[in-house]
Structure formats: C-alpha cells, structure tokens
C-alpha atoms as a PDB file:
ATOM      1  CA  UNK A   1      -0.502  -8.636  20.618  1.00  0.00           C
ATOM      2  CA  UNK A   2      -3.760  -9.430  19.550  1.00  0.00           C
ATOM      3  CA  UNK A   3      -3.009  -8.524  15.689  1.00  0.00           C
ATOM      4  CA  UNK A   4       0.149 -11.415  16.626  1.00  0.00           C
ATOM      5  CA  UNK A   5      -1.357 -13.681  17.287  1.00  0.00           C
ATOM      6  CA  UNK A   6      -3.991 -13.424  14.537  1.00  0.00           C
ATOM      7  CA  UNK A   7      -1.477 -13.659  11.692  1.00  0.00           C
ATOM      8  CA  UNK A   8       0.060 -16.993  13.284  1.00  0.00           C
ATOM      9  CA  UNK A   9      -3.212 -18.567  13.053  1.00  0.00           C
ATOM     10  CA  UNK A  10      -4.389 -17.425  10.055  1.00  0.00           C
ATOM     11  CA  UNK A  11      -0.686 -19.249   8.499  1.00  0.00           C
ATOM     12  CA  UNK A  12      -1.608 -22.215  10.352  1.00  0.00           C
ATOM     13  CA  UNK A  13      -5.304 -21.749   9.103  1.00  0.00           C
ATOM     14  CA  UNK A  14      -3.767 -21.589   5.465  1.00  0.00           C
ATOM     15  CA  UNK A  15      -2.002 -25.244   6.218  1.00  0.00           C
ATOM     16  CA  UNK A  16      -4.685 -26.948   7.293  1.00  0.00           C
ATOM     17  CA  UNK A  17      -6.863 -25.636   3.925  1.00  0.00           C
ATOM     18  CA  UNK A  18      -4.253 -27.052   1.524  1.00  0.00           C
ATOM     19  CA  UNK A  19      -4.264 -30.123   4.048  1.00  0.00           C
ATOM     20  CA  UNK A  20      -7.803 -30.584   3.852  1.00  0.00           C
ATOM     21  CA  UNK A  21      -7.773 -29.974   0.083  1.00  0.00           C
ATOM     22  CA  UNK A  22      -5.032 -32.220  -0.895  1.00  0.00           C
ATOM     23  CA  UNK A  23      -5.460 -31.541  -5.362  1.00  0.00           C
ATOM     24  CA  UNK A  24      -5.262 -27.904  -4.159  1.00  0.00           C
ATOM     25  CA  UNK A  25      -1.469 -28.863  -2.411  1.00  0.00           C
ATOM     26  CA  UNK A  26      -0.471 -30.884  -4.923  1.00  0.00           C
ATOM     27  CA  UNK A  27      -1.298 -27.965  -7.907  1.00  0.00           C
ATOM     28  CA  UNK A  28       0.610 -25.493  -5.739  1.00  0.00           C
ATOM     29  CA  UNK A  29       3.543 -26.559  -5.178  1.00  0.00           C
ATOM     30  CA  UNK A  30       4.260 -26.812  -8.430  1.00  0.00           C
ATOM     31  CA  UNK A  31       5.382 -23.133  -8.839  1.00  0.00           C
ATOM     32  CA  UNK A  32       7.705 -23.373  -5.870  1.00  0.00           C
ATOM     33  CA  UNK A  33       9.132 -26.623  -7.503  1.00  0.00           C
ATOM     34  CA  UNK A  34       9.883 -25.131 -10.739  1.00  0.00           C
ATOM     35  CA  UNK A  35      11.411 -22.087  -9.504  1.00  0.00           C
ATOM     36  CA  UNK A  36      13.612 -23.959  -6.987  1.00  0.00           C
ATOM     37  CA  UNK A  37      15.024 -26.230  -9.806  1.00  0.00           C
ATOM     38  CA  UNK A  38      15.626 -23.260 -11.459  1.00  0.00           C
ATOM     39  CA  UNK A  39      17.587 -21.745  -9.147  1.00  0.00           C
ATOM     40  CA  UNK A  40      19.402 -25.381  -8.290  1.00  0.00           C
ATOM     41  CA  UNK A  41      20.709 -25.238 -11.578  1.00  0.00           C
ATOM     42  CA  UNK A  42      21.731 -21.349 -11.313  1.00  0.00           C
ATOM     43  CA  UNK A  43      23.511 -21.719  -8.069  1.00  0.00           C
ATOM     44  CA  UNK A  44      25.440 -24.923  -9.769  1.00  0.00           C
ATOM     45  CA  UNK A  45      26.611 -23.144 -12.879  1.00  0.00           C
ATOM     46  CA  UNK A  46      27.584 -19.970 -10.616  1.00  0.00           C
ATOM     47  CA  UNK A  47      29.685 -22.330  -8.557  1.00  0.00           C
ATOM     48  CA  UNK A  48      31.349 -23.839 -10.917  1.00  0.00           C
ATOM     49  CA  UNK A  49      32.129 -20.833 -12.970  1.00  0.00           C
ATOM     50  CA  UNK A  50      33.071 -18.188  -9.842  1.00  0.00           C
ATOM     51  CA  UNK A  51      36.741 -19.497  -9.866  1.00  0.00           C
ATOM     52  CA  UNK A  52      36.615 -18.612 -13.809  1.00  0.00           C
ATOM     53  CA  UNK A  53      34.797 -15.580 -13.039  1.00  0.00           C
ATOM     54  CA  UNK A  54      37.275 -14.753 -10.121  1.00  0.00           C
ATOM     55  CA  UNK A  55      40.506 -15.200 -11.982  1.00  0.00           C
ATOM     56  CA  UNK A  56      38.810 -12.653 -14.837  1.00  0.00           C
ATOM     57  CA  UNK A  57      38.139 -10.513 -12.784  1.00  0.00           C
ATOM     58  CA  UNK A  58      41.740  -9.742 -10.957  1.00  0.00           C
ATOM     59  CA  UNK A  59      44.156 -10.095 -14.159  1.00  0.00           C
ATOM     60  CA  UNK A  60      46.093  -8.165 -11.597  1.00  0.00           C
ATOM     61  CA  UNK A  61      46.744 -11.240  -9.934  1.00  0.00           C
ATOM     62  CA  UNK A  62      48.768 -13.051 -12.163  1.00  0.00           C
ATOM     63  CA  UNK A  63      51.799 -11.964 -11.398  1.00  0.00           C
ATOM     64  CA  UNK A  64      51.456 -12.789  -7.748  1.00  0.00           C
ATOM     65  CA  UNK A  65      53.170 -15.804  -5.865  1.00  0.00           C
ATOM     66  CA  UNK A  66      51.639 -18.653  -4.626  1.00  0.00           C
ATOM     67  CA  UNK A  67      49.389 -18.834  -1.950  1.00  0.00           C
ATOM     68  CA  UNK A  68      48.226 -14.862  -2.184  1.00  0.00           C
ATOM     69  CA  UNK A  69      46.785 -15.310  -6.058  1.00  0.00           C
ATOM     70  CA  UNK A  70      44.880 -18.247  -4.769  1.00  0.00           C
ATOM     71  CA  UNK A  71      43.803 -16.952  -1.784  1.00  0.00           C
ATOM     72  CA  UNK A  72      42.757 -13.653  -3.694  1.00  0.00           C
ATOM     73  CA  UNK A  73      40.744 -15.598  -5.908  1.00  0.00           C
ATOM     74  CA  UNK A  74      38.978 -18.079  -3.882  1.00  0.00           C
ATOM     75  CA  UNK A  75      37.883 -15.478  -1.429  1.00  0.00           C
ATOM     76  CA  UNK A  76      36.282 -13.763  -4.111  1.00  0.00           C
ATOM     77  CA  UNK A  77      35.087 -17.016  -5.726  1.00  0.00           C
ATOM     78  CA  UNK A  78      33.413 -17.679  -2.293  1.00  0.00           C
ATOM     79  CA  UNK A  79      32.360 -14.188  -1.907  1.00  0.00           C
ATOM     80  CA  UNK A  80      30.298 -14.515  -5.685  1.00  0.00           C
ATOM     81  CA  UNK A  81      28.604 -17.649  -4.608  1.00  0.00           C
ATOM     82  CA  UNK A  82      27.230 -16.212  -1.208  1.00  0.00           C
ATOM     83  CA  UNK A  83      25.929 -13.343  -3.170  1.00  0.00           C
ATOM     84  CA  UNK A  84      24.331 -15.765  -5.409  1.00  0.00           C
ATOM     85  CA  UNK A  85      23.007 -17.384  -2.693  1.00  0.00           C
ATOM     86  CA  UNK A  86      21.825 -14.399  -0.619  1.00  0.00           C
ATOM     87  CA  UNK A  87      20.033 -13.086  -3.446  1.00  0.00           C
ATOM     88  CA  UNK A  88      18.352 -16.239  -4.273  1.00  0.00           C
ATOM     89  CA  UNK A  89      16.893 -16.532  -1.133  1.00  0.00           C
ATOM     90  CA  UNK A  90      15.432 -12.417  -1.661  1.00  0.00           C
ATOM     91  CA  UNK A  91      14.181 -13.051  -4.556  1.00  0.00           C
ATOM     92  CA  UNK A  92      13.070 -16.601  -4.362  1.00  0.00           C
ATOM     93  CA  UNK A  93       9.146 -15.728  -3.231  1.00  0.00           C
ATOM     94  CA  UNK A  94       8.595 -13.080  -5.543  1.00  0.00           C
ATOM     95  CA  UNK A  95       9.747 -15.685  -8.779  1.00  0.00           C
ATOM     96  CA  UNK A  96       7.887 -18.152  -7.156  1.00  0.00           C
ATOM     97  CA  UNK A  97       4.775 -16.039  -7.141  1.00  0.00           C
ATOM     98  CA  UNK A  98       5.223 -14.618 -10.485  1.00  0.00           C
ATOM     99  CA  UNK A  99       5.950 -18.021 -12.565  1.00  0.00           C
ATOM    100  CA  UNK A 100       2.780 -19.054 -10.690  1.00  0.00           C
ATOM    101  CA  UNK A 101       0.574 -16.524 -10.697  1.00  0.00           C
ATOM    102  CA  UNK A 102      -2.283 -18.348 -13.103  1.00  0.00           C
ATOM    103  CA  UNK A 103      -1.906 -21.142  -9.804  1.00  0.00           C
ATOM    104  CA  UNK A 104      -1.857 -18.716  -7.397  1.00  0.00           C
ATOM    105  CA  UNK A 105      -4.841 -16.924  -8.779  1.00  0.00           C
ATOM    106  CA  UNK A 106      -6.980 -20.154  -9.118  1.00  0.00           C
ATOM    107  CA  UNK A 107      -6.259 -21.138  -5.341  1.00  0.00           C
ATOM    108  CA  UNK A 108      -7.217 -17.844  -4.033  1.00  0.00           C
ATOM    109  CA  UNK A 109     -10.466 -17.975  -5.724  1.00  0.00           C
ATOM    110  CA  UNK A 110     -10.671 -21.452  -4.465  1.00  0.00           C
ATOM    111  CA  UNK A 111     -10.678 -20.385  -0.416  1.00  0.00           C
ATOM    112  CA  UNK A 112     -12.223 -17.382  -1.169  1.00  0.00           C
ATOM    113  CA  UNK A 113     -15.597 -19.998  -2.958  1.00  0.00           C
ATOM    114  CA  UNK A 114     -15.209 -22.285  -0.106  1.00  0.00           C
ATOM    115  CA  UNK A 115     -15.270 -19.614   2.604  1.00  0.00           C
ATOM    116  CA  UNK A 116     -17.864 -17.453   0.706  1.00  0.00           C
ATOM    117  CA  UNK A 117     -18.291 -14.189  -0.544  1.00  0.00           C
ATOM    118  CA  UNK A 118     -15.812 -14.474  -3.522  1.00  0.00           C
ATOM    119  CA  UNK A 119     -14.555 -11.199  -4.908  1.00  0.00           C
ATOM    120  CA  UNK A 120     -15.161 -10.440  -8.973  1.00  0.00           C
ATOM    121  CA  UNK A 121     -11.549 -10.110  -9.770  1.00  0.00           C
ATOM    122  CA  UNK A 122     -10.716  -7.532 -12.207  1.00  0.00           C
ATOM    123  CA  UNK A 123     -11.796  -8.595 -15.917  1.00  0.00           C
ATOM    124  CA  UNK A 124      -7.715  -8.236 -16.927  1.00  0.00           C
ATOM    125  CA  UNK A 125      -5.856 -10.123 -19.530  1.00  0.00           C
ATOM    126  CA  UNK A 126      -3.211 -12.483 -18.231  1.00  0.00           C
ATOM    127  CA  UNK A 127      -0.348 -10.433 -19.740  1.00  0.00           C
ATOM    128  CA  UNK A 128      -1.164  -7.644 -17.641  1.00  0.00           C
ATOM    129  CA  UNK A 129      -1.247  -9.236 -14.794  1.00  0.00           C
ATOM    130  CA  UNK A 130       1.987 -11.101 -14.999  1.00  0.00           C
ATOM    131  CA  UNK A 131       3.671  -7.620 -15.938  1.00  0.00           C
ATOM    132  CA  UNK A 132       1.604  -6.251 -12.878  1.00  0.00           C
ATOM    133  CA  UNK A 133       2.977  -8.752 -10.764  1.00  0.00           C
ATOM    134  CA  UNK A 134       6.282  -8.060 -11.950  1.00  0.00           C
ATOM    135  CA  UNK A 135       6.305  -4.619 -11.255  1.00  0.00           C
ATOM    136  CA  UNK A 136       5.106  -4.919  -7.869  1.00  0.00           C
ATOM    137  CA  UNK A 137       8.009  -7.686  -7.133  1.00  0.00           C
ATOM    138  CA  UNK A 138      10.330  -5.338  -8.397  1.00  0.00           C
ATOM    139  CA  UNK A 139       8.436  -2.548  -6.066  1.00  0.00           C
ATOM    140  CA  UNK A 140       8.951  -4.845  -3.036  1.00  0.00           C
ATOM    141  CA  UNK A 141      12.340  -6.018  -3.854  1.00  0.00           C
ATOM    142  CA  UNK A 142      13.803  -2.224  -4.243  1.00  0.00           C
ATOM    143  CA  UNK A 143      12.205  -1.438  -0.481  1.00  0.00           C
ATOM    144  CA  UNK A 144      13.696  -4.901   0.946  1.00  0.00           C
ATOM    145  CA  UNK A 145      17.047  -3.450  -0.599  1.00  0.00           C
ATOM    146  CA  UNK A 146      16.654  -0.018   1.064  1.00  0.00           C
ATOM    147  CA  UNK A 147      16.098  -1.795   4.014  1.00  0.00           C
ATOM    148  CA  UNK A 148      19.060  -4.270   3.636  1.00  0.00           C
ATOM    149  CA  UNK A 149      21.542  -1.589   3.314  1.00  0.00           C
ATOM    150  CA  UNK A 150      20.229   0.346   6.156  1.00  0.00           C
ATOM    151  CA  UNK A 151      20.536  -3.005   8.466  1.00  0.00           C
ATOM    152  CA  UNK A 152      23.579  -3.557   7.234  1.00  0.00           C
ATOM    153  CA  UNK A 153      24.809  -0.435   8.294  1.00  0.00           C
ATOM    154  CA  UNK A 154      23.832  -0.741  11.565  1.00  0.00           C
ATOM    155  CA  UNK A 155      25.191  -3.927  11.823  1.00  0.00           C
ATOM    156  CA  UNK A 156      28.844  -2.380  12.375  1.00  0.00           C
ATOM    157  CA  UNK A 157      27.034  -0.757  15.693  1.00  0.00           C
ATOM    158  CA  UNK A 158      28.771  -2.399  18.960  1.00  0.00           C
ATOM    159  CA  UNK A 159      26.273  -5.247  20.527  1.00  0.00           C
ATOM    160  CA  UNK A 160      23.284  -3.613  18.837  1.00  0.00           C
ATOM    161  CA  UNK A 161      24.339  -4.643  15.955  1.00  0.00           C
ATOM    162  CA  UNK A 162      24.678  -8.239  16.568  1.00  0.00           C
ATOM    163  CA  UNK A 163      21.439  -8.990  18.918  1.00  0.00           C
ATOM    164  CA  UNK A 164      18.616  -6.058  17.929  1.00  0.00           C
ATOM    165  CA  UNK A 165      19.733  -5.706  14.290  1.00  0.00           C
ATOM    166  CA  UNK A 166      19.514  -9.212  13.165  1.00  0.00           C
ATOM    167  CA  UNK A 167      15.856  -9.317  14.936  1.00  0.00           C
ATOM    168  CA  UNK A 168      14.854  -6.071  13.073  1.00  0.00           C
ATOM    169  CA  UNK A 169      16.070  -8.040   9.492  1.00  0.00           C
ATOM    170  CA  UNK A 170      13.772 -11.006  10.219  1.00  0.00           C
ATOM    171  CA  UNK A 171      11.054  -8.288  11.331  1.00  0.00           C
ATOM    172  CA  UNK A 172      11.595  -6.368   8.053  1.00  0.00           C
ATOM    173  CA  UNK A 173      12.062  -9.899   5.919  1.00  0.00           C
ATOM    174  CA  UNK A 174       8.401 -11.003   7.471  1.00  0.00           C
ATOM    175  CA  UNK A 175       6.423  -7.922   6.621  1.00  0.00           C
ATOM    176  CA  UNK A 176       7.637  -8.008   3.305  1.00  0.00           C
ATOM    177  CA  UNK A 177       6.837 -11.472   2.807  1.00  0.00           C
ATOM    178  CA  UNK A 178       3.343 -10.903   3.975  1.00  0.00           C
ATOM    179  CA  UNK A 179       3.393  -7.788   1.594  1.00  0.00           C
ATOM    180  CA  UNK A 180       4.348 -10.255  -1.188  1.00  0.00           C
ATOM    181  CA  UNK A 181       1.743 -13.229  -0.347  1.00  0.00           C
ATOM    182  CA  UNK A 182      -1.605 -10.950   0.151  1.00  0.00           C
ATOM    183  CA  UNK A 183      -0.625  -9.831  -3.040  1.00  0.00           C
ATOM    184  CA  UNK A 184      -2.970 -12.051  -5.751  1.00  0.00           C
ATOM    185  CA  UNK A 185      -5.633 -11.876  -3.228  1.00  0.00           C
ATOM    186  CA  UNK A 186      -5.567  -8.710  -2.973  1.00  0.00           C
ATOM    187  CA  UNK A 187      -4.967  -7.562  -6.381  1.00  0.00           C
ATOM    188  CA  UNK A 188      -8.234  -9.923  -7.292  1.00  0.00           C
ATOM    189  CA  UNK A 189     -10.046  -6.812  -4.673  1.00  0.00           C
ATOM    190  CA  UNK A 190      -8.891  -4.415  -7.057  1.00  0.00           C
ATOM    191  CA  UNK A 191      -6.295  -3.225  -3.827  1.00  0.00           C
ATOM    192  CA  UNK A 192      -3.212  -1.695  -5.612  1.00  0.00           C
ATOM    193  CA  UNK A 193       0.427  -1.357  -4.511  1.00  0.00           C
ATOM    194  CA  UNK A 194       0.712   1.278  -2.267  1.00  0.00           C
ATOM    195  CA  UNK A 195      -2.709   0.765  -0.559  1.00  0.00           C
ATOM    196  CA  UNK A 196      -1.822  -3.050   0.144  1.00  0.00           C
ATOM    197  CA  UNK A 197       1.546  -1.653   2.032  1.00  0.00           C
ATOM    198  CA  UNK A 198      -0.453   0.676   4.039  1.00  0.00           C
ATOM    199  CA  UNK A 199      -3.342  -1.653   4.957  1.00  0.00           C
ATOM    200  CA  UNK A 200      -0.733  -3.941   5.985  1.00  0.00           C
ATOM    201  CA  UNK A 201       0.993  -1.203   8.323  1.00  0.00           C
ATOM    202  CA  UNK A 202      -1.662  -0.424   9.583  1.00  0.00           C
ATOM    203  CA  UNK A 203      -2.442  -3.745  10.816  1.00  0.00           C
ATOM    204  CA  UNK A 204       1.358  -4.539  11.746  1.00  0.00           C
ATOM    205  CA  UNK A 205       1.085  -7.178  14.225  1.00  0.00           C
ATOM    206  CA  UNK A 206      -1.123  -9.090  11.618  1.00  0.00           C
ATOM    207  CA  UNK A 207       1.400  -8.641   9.145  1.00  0.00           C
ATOM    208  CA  UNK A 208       4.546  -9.558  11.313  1.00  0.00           C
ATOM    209  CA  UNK A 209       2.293 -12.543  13.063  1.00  0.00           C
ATOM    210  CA  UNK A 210       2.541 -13.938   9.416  1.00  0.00           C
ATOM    211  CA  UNK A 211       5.435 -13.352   8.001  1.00  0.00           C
ATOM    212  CA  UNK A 212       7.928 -13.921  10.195  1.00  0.00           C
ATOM    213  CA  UNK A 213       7.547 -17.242  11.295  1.00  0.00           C
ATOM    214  CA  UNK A 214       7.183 -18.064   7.148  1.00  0.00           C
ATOM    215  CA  UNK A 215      10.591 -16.106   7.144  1.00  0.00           C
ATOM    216  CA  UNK A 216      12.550 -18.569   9.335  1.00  0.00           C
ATOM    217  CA  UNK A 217      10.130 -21.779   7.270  1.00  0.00           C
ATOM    218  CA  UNK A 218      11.748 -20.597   4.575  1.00  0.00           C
ATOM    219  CA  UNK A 219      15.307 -20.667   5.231  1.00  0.00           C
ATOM    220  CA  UNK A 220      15.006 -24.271   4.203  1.00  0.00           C
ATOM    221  CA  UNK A 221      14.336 -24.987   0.581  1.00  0.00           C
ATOM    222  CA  UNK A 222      12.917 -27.707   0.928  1.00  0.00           C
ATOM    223  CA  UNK A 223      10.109 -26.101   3.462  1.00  0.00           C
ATOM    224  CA  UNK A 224       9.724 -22.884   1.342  1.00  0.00           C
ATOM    225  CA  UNK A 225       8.005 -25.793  -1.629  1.00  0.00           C
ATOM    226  CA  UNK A 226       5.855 -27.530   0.976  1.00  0.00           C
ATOM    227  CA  UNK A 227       4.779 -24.477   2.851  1.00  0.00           C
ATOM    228  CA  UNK A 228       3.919 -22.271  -0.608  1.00  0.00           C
ATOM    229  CA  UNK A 229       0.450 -23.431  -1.071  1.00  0.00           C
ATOM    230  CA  UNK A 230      -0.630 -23.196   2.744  1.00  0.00           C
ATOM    231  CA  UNK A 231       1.014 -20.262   2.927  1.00  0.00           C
ATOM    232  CA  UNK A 232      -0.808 -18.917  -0.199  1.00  0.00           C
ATOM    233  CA  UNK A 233      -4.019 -19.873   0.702  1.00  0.00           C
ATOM    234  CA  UNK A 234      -3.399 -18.193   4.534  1.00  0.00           C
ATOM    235  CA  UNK A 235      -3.038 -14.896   2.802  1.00  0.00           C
ATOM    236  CA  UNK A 236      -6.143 -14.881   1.203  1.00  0.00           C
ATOM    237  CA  UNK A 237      -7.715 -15.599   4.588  1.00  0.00           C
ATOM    238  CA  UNK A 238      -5.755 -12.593   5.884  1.00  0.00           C
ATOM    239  CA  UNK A 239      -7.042 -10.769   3.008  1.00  0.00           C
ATOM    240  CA  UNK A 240     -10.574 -11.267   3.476  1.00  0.00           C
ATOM    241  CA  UNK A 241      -9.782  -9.851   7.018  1.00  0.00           C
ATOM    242  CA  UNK A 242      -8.094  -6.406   5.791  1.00  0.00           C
ATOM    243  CA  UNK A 243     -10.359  -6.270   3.202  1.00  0.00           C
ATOM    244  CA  UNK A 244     -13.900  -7.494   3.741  1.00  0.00           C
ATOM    245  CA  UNK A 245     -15.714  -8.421   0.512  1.00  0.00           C
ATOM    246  CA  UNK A 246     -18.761  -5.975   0.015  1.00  0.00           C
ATOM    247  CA  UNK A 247     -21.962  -6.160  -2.323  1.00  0.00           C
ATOM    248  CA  UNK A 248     -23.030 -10.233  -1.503  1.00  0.00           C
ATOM    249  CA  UNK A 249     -26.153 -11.289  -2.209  1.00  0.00           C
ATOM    250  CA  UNK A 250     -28.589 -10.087   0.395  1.00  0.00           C
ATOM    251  CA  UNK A 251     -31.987 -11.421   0.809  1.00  0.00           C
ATOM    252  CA  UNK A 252     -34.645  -8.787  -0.651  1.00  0.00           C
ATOM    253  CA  UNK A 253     -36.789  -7.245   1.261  1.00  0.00           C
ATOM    254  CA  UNK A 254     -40.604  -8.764   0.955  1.00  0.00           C
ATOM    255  CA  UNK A 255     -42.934  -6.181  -0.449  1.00  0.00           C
ATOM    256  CA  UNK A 256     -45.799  -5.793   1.634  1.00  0.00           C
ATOM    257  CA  UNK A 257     -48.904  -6.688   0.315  1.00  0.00           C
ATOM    258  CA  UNK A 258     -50.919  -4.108  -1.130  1.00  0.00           C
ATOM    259  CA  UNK A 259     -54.492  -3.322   0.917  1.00  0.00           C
ATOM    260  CA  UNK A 260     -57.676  -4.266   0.153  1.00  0.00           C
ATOM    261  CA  UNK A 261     -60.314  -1.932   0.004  1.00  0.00           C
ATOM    262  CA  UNK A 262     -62.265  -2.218   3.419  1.00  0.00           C
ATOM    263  CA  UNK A 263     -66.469  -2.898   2.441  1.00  0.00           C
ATOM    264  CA  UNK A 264     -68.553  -0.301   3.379  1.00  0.00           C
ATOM    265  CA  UNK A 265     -70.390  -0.360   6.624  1.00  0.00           C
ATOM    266  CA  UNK A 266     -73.860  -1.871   6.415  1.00  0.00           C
ATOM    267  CA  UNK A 267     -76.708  -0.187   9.000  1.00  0.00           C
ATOM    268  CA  UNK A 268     -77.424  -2.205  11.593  1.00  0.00           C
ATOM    269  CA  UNK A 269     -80.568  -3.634  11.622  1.00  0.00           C
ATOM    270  CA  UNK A 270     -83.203  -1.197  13.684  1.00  0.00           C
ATOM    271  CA  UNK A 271     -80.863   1.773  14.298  1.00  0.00           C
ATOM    272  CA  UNK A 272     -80.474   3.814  10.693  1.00  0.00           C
ATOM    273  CA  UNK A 273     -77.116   5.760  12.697  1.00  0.00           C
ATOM    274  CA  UNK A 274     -75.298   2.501  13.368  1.00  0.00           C
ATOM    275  CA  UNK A 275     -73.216   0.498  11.333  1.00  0.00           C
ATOM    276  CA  UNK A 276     -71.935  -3.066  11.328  1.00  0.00           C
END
C-alpha cells in the first residue's frame, strides 16, 4: 500500500515540476501534439475510407438485397474504425515517446540536474537510440497484446468477466504504461529491457500507483498532450527511486598532516638523569 501510494505522488510530483518549469511544459508537449495530429488525420482518412474498404472486402455482398448488404457493410465499416481507434489509443504512448525521444531525453536530464546526482547517459548516437526505443515499444506492445487476448478471453466468463476483468485490463494497461515512461530515464542508467520490467515488478505497487491513474488521464486526448510532460518528468523521479544514481562526487578525505620530528630532551638543569 505503501509502494501505492508512492507512485501517485511521484505523478503528481512530475506535474508540479513541469508546472514550476513552465519552458520545460511548453517543449514537451510538443511530441504528444504532433503525434496526436497524426493520428487525427489517420483516424479521418480510415473513416472515410472503411465504407470503401468494407464494400472491397465482401464482393460477396453484391448480390444481396437491400437492407442486409448495407447492414453487412456498415457493421464492418464500424467494426474497422473501432479497431482503428482501439489501436490508436495502444499505441499512442509508445509513438509519442519515440517521435520525442531527443525531448524526452533533454527533460529527464533536466529533473535529474535540478534534483542532483545526474546520471552519465550512455555516449550513444541518436540513431541507435531511436531504433532502441523502437524495439523496446515493439517489446512492450507484443506483451500488452498477449495480455489483451488473454483478458479478452476471460471476458466471455459469467460476472467475472464484466466487473474483475475490466479492473485487471486497467491494472495491466497501468504497469505497462509505467514500463513505457521510466523508459528514457532509465535507459540514460544504462538499465536495459528486461531488467526495467523486473525492477518494476518488483516494486508493483509503485508501478501500478503510477500508471493507472495516467491510464484513465489518458482516455482523453486532449489530457494524454497536457499530462505527457508531467508525466515524463514523474518517471524520472520514480527512476531515481528504483535506481539510485551511484559514484557522486564525495568530499575527499583530508590527509592528515604529516608529524614533526619531536626535539630532543634537554637535561634539566642540576640533575644530569632528568630531562625537560
């Protein structure tokens, strides 16, 4: 519970940053903008084409009588566009982050310099670590899937599938999103892939305390552009927690003084055996 309520404040913690550091809002939204007109324009040329598309696709259906061809064929049409749409919002973050990785990587090492202790990132051209990025999306994306079709099998399960099911999506959705945010900060640690999953596992709660409220933020475009850069910059703060930064400065250790040789004892006075 602790972990829970951790990962909530450290998202709220990433808000107030950007909201403190207003440039640093401004620059990162701009990724989330891009990427939503993007898929704006996607989801309007899908729409307008899944009729088109439909009737293609069931030339079987010409020969049918009004109203079963055109109720064939808009069902489908409809059925296209909320694919569209349900794979926009999976795959929204992980564009986002990838078209803005250079932004993404320049606010991380922003909080990390204002909080202290700033990691040295790897010395890694930027090529690499868009097609690192990439792969890891695609990593993340192909477990979300597993996961989908797994829910979604369950789904079909009397009552359980209606009330526990739909929970255990948001659940899954939220770690994965976490998975998917910690990722530039973590990749500037030198953490790879698989070791960011388990870090995260092992620190659930953290993970879920994140995500998941981000996950129901984000069903709203709209929120998903505002809340990017504060979300962003509340996963490197998470970061620094799994993954403390090592080898900062320390103060060195004063080296003692080296002695001086004592002078040697002078005779007292009147007694040959004694010395001063």
């Amino acid at each position: 519970m602790r972990d829970l309520v951790a990962g909530t404040k450290y998202l709220i913690a990433g808000q107030k940053w950007v909201g403190r550091h207003g440039r640093w809002w401004g620059f990162g939204m701009l990724p989330a903008l891009i990427a939503l007109v993007g898929y704006v324009v996607a989801l309007a040329f899908l729409g307008a084409w899944s009729v088109d598309l439909a009737a293609w696709a069931t030339p079987f259906a010409d020969r049918w009588g009004s109203p079963w061809r055109d109720l064939l064929r808009d069902a489908l049409a409809a059925i296209v566009f909320g694919g569209g749409l349900l794979l926009s919002l999976l795959t929204f973050t992980a564009v986002t982050l990838l078209v803005g990785q250079p932004f993404y990587e320049a606010l991380c090492a922003a909080v990390d310099e204002s909080e202290g202790g700033a990691p040295t990132p790897p010395d890694i051209p930027v090529w690499l670590e868009l097609l690192i990025a990439l792969r890891d999306s695609v990593y993340v994306l192909a477990r979300v899937a597993a996961f989908g079709v797994l829910l979604f099998a369950c789904g079909f399960i009397p009552v359980i599938g209606q009330t526990v099911v739909p929970a255990l999506g948001f659940l899954v959705s939220g770690f994965f999103l976490t998975v998917e945010l910690t990722a530039v900060a973590l990749q500037r640690r030198g953490v790879p892939q698989p070791e960011r999953i388990r870090l995260l596992r092992g620190r659930l709660g953290l993970a879920l305390g994140f995500g998941t409220p981000l996950v129901l933020a984000f069903l709203v475009p709209l929120v998903t552009v505002l809340a990017m850069p504060g979300a962003v910059a509340g996963a490197t703060l998470l970061a620094r927690d799994l993954v403390p930064t090592t080898g900062q400065d320390e103060p060195e250790e004063e080296t003692p003084a080296p002695e001086q040789p004592s002078a040697p004892a002078r005779p007292v006075p009147g007694n040959p055996y004694a010395s001063s």
